[in-house]
Protein backbone atom coordinates (compact mmCIF):
# COMPACT_ATOMS: atom_id res chain seq x y z
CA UNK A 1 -112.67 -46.12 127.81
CA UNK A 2 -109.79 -45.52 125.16
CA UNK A 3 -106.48 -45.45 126.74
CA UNK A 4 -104.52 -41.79 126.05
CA UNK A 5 -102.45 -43.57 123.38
CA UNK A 6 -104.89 -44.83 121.27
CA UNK A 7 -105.52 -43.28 117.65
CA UNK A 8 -108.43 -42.01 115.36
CA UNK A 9 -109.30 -45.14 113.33
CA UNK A 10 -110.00 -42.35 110.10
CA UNK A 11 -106.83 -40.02 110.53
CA UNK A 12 -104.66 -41.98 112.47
CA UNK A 13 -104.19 -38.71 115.01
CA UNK A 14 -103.89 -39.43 118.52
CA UNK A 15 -107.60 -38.97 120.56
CA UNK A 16 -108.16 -36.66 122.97
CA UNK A 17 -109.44 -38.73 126.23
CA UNK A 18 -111.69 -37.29 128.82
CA UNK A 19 -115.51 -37.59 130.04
CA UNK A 20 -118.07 -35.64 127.54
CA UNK A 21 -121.50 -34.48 127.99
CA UNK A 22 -123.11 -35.39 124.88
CA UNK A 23 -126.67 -35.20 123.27
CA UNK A 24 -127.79 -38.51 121.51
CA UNK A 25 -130.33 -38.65 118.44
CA UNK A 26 -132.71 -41.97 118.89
CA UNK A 27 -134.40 -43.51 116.02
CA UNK A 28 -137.67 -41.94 117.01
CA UNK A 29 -135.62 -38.53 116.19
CA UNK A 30 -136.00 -37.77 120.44
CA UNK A 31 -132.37 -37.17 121.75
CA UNK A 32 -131.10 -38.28 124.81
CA UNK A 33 -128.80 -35.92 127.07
CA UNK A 34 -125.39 -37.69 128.84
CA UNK A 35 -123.28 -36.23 131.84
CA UNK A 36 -119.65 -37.94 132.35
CA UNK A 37 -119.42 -40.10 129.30
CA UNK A 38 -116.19 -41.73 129.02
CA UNK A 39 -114.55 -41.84 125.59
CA UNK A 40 -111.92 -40.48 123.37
CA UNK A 41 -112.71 -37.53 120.74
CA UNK A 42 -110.34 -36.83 117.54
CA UNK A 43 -109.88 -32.94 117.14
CA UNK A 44 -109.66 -33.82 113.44
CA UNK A 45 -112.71 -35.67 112.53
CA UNK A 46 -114.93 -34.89 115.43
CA UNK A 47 -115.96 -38.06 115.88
CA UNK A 48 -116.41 -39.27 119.50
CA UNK A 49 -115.57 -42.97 120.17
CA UNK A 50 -116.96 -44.54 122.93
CA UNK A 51 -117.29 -48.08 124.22
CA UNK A 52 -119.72 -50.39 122.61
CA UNK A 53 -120.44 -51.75 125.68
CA UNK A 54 -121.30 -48.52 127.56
CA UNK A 55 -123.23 -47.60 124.56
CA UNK A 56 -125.44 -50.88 125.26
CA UNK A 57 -125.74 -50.61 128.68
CA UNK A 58 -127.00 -46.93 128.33
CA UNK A 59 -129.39 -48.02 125.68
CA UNK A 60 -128.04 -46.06 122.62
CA UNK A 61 -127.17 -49.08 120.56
CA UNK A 62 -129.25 -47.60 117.33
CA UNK A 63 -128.80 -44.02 118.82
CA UNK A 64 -126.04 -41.05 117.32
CA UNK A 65 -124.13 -39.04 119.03
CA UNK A 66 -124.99 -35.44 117.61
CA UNK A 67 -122.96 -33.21 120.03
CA UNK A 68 -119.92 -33.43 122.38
CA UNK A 69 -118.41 -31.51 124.96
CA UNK A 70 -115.78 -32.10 127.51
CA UNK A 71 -117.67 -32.07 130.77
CA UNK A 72 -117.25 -29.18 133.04
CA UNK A 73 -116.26 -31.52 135.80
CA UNK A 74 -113.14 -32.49 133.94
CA UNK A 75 -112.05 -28.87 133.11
CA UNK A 76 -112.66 -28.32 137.27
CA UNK A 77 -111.11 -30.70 138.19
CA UNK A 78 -108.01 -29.80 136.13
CA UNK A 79 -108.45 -25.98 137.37
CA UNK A 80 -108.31 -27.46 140.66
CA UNK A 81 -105.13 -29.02 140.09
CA UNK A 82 -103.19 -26.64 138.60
CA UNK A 83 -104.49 -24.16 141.18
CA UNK A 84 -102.61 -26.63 143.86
């Protein structure tokens, strides 16, 4: 997972890290839906980085990430605290 400091390799901008629920596009132009997926997003590109590794593992080597959200359980969980 990127660490909170780490930067946009295009803009140079600082990513936004959380967990995403994300729809991958396969090869065979099926997509592939993703709860929790750890990685860090740039507001200013919109690109979504995410570990090769985890990408591997998950079998979405070849796939593309076509849509990213941060995951509801991350903005509850952050309700949750706030509410404390």
């Amino acid at each position: 997972m990127p660490s909170p400091n780490e930067r946009c390799p295009r803009c140079f901008r600082r990513l936004i890290v959380s967990r995403f629920d994300t729809t991958f596009r396969l090869p065979d132009r099926t997509e592939r839906l993703c709860f929790g997926i750890p990685g860090g997003l740039c507001e200013a590109c919109s690109q979504l980085y995410i570990e090769p590794e985890l990408l591997e593992l998950l079998d979405l080597g070849e796939a593309r990430c076509v849509f990213a959200i941060e995951s509801d359980l991350v903005l509850q969980e952050e309700a949750w605290s706030s509410a404390e």
